[in-house]
C-alpha atoms as a PDB file:
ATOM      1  CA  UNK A   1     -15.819 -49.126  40.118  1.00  0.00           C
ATOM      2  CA  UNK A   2     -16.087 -47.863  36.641  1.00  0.00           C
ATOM      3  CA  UNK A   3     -19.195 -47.070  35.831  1.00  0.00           C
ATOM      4  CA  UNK A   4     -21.332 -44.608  32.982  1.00  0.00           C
ATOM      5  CA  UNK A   5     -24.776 -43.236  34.345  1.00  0.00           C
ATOM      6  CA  UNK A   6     -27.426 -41.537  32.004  1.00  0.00           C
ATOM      7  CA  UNK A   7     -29.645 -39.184  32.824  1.00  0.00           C
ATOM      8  CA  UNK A   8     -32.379 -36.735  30.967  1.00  0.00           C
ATOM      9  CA  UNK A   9     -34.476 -38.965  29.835  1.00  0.00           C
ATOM     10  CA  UNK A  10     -38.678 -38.383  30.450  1.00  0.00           C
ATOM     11  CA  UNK A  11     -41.675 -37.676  28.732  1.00  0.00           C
ATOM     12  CA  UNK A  12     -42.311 -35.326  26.590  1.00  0.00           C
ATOM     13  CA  UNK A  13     -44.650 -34.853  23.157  1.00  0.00           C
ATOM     14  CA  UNK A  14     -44.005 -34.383  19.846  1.00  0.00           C
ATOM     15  CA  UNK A  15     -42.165 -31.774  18.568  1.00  0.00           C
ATOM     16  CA  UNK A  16     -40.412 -31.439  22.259  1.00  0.00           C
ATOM     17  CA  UNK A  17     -36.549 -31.777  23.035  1.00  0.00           C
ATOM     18  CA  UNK A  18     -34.648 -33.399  25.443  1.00  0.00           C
ATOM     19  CA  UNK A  19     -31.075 -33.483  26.397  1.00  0.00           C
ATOM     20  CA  UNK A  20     -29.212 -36.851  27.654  1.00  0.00           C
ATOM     21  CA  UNK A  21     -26.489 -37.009  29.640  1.00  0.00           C
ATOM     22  CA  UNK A  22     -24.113 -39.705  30.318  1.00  0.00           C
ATOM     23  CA  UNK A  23     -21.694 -39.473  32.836  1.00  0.00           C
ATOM     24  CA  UNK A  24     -18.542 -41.816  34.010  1.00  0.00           C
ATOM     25  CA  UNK A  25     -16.770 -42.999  36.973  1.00  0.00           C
ATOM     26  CA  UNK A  26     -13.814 -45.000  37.945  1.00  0.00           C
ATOM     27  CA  UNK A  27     -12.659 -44.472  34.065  1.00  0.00           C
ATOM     28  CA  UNK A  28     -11.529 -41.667  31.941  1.00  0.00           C
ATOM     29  CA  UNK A  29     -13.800 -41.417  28.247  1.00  0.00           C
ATOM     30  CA  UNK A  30     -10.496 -39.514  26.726  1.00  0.00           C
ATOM     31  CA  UNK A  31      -9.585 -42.971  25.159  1.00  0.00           C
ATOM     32  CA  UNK A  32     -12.807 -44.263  24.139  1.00  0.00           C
ATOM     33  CA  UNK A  33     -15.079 -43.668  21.176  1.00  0.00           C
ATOM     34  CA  UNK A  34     -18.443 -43.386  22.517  1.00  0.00           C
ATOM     35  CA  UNK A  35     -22.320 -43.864  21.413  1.00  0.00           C
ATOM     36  CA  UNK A  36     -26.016 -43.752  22.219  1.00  0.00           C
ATOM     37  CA  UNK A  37     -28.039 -46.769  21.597  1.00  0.00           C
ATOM     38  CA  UNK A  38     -31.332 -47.372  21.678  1.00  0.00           C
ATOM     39  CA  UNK A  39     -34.171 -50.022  22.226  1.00  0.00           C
ATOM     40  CA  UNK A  40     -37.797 -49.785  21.614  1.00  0.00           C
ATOM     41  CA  UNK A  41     -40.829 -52.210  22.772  1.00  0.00           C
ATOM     42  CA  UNK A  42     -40.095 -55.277  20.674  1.00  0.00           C
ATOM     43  CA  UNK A  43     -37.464 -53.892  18.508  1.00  0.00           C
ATOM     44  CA  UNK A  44     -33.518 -54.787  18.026  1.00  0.00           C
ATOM     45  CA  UNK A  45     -31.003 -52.031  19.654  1.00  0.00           C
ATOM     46  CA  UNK A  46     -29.842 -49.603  17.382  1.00  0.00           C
ATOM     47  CA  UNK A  47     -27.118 -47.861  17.325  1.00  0.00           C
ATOM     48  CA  UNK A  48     -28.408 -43.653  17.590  1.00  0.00           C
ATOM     49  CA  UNK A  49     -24.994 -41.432  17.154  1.00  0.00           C
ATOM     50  CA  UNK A  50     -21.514 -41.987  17.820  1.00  0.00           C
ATOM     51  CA  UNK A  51     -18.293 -39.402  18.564  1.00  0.00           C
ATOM     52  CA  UNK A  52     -14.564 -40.215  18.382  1.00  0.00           C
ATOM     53  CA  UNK A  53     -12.875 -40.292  21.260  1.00  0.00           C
ATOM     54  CA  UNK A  54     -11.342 -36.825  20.421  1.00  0.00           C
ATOM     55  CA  UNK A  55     -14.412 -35.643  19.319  1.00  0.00           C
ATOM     56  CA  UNK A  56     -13.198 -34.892  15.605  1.00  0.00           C
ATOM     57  CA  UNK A  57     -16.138 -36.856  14.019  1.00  0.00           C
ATOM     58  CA  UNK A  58     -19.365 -37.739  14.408  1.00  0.00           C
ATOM     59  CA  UNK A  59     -22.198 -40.435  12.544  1.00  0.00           C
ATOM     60  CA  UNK A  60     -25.296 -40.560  13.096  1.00  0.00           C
ATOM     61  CA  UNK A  61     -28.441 -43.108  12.027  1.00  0.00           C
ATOM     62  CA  UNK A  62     -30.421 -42.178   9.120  1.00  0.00           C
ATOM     63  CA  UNK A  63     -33.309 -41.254  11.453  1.00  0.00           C
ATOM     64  CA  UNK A  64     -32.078 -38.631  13.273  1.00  0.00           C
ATOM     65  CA  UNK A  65     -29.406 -36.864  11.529  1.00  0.00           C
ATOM     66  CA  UNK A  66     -30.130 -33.347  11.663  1.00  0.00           C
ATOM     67  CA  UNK A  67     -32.248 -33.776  14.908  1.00  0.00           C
ATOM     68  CA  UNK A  68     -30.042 -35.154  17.157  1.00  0.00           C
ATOM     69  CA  UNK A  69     -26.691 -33.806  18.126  1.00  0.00           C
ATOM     70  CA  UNK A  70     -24.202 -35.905  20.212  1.00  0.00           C
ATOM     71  CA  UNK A  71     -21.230 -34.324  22.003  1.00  0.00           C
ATOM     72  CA  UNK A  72     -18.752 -34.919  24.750  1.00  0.00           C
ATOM     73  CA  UNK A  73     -16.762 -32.800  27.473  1.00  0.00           C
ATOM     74  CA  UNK A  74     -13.804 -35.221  27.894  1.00  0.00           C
ATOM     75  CA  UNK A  75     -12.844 -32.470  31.060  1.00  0.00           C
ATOM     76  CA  UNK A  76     -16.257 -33.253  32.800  1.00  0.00           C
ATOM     77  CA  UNK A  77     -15.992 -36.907  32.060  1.00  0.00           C
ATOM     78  CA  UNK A  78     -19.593 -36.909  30.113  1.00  0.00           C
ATOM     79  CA  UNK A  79     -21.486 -37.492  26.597  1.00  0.00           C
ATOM     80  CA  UNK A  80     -24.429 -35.928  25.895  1.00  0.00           C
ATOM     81  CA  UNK A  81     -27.091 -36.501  22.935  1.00  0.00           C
ATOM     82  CA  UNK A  82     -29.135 -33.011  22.425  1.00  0.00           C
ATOM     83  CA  UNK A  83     -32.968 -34.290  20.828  1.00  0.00           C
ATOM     84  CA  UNK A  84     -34.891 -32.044  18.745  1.00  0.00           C
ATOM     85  CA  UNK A  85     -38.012 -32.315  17.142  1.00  0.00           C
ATOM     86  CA  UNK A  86     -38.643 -35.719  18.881  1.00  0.00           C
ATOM     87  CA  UNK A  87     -41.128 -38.229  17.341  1.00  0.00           C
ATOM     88  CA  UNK A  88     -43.228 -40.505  18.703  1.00  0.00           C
ATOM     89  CA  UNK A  89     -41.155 -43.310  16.625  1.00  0.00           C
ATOM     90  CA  UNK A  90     -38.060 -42.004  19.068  1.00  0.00           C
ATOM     91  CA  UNK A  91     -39.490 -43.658  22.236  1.00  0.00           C
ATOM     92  CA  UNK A  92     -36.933 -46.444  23.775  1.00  0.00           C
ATOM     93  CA  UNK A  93     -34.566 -46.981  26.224  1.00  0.00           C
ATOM     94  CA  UNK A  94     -31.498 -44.904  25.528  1.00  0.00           C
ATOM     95  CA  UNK A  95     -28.105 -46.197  26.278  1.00  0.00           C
ATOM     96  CA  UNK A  96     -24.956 -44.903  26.719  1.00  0.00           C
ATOM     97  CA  UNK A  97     -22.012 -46.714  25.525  1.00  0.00           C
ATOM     98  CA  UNK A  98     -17.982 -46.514  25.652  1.00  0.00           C
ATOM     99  CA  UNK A  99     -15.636 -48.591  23.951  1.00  0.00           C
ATOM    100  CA  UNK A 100     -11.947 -48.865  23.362  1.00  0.00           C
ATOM    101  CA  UNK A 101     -10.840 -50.711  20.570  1.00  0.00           C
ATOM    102  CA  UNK A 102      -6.998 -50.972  21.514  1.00  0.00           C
ATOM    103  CA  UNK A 103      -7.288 -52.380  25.038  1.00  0.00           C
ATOM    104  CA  UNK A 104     -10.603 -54.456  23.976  1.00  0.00           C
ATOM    105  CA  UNK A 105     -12.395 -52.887  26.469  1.00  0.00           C
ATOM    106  CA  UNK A 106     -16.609 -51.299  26.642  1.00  0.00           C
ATOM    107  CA  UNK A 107     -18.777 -50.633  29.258  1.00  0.00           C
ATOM    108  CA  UNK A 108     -23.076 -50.051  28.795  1.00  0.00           C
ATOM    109  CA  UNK A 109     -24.947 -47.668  31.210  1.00  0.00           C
ATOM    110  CA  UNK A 110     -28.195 -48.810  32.583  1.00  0.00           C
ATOM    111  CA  UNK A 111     -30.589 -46.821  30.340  1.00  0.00           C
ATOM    112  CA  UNK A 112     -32.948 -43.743  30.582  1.00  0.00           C
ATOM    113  CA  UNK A 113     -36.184 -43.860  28.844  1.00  0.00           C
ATOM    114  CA  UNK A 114     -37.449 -41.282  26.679  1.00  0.00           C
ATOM    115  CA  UNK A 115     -41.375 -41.215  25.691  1.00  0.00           C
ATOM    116  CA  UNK A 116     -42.548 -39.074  23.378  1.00  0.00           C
ATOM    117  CA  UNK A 117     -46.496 -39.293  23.325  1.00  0.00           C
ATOM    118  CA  UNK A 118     -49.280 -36.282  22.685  1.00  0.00           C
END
């Protein structure tokens, strides 16, 4: 069964950092490009940060480019978004996501939810 699972997610205040983790099963992430999402209360999902499937480049949304680093370990099977200097404005359900444009194929995890509150 393939399947991505995040993790890391919690609550933490302002200022704080936290590191997601997204890891797969029953499919290897070598061959797909691969983002966070997010979704706040009331708000459309956006896309966060994305990495080639190599790894060679990387784009991220306006509002967190220098905060948040996304990377992969293609060996261990698992993305990861590093968060820095979180902001109240970064709470929402954070979603991992893998797609592969030549065989049409992209799988969602289930979410972890990151608050950031004082």
């Amino acid at each position: 069964q393939m399947q991505l699972v995040e993790s890391g997610g919690g609550f933490v205040q302002p200022g704080g950092s936290l590191r997601l983790s997204c890891a797969a099963s029953g499919l290897s992430l070598r061959s797909y490009h691969m983002s966070w999402y997010r979704q706040a209360p009331g708000k459309e999902c956006e896309l966060v940060a994305r990495i080639t499937s190599a790894g060679g480049s990387t784009n991220y949304a306006d509002s967190v480019k220098v905060r948040f680093t996304i990377s992969r370990d293609n060996a261990k099977n698992t993305l990861y978004l590093q968060m820095n200097s979180l902001k109240p404005e970064d709470t929402a359900v954070y979603y991992c996501n893998a797609q592969n444009m030549l065989v049409r194929l992209e799988f969602w995890g289930q979410g972890t939810q990151v608050t950031v509150s004082s």
